[in-house]
C-alpha atoms as a PDB file:
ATOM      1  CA  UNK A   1     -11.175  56.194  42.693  1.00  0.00           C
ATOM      2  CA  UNK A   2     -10.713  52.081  41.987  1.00  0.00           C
ATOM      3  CA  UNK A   3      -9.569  51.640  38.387  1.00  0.00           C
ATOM      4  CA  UNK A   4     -11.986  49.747  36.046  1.00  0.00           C
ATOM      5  CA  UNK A   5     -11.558  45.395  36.766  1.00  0.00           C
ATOM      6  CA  UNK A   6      -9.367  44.218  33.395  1.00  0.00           C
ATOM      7  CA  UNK A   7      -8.617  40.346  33.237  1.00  0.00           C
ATOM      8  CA  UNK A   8      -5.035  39.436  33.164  1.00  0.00           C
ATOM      9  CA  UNK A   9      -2.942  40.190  29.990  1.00  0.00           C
ATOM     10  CA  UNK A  10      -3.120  36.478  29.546  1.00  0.00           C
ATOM     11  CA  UNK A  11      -6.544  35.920  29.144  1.00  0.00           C
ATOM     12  CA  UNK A  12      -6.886  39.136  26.847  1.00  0.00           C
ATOM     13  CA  UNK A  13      -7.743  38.373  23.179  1.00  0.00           C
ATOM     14  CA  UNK A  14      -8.078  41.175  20.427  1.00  0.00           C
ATOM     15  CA  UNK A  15      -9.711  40.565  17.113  1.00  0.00           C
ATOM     16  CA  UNK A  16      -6.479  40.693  14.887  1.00  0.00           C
ATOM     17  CA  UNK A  17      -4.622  38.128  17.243  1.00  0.00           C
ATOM     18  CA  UNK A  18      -7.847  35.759  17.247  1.00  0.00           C
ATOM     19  CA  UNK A  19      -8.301  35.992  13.049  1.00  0.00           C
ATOM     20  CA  UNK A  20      -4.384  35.422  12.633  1.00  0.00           C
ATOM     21  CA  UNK A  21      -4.202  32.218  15.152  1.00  0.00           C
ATOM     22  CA  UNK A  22      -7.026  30.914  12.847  1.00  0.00           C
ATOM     23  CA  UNK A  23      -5.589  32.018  10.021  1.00  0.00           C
ATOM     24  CA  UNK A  24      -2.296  30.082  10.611  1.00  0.00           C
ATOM     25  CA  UNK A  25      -4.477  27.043  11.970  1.00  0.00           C
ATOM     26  CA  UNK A  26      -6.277  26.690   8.578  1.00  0.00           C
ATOM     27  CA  UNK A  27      -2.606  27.357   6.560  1.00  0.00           C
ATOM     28  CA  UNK A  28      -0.779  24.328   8.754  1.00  0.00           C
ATOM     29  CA  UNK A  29      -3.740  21.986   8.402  1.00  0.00           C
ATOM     30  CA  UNK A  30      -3.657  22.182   4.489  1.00  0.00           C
ATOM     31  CA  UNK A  31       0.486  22.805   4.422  1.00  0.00           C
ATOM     32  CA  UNK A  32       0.407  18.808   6.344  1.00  0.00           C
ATOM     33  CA  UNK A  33      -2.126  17.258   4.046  1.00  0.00           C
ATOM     34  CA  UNK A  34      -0.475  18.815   0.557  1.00  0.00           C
ATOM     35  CA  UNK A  35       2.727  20.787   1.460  1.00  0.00           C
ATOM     36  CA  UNK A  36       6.347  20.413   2.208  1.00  0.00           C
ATOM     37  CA  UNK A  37       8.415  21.207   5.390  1.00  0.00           C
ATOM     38  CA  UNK A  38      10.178  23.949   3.725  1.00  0.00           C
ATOM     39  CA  UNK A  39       6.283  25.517   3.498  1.00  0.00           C
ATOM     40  CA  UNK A  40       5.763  25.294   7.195  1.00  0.00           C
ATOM     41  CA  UNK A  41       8.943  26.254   8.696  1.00  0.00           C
ATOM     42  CA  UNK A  42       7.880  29.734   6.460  1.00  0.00           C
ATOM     43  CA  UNK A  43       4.301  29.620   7.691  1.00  0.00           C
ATOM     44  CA  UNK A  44       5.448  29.346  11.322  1.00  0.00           C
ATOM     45  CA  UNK A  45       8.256  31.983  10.985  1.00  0.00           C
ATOM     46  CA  UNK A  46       5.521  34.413   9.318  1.00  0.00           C
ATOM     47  CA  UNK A  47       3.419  33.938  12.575  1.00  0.00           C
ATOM     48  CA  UNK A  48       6.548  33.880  14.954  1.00  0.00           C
ATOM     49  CA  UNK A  49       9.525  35.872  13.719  1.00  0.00           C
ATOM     50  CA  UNK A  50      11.929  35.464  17.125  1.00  0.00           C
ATOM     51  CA  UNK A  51      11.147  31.457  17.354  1.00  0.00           C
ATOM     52  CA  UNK A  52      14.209  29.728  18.674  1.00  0.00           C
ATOM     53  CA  UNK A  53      15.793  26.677  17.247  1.00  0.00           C
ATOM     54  CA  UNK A  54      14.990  24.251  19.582  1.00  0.00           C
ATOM     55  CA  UNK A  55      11.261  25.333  19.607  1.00  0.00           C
ATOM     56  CA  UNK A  56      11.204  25.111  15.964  1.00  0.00           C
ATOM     57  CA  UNK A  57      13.049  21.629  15.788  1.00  0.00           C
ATOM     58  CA  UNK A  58      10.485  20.663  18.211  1.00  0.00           C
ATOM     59  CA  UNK A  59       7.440  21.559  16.076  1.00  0.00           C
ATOM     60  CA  UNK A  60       9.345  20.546  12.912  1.00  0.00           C
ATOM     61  CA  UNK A  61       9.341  16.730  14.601  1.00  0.00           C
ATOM     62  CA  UNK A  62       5.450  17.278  15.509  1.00  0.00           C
ATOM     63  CA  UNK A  63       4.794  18.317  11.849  1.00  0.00           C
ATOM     64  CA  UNK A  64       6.587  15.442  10.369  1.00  0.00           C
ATOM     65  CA  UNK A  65       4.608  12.764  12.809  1.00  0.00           C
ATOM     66  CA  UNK A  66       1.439  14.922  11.730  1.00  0.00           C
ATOM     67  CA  UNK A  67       2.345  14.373   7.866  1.00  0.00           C
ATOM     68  CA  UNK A  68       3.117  10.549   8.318  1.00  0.00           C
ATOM     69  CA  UNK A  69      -0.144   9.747   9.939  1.00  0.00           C
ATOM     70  CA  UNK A  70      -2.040  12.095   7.735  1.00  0.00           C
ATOM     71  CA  UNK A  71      -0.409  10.545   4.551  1.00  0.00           C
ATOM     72  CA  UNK A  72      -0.637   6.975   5.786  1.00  0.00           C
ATOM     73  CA  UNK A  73       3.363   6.806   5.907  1.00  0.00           C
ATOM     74  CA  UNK A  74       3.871   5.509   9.173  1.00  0.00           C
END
């Protein structure tokens, strides 16, 4: 008997993993416009416990362009 068609693990998406990708989306977009760095490094190691250092220097350098053109610092 031919097992059921799936879509590959990739392309899967569960409720919990959708709501908590939005979830972080909505905390980063108000952490650039009011918080500190200190606030996202937490936010993103909530989301991504095993995050490596040069991944999270990388989106520590995004954040910080993100905060100076949000701010009008740049």
């Amino acid at each position: 008997m031919a097992g059921r068609w799936r879509p590959p693990r990739e392309d899967r998406t569960d409720a919990d993993t959708i709501r908590r990708k939005n979830e972080l989306r909505e905390k980063l977009l108000e952490i650039v416009e009011y918080g500190t760095e200190e606030d996202f490094v937490l936010a993103v190691k909530s989301y991504k416990p095993d995050i490596g250092k040069a991944e999270l220097r990388e989106l520590i350098m995004q954040f910080r362009d993100a905060v100076r053109e949000k701010r009008g610092l740049s």
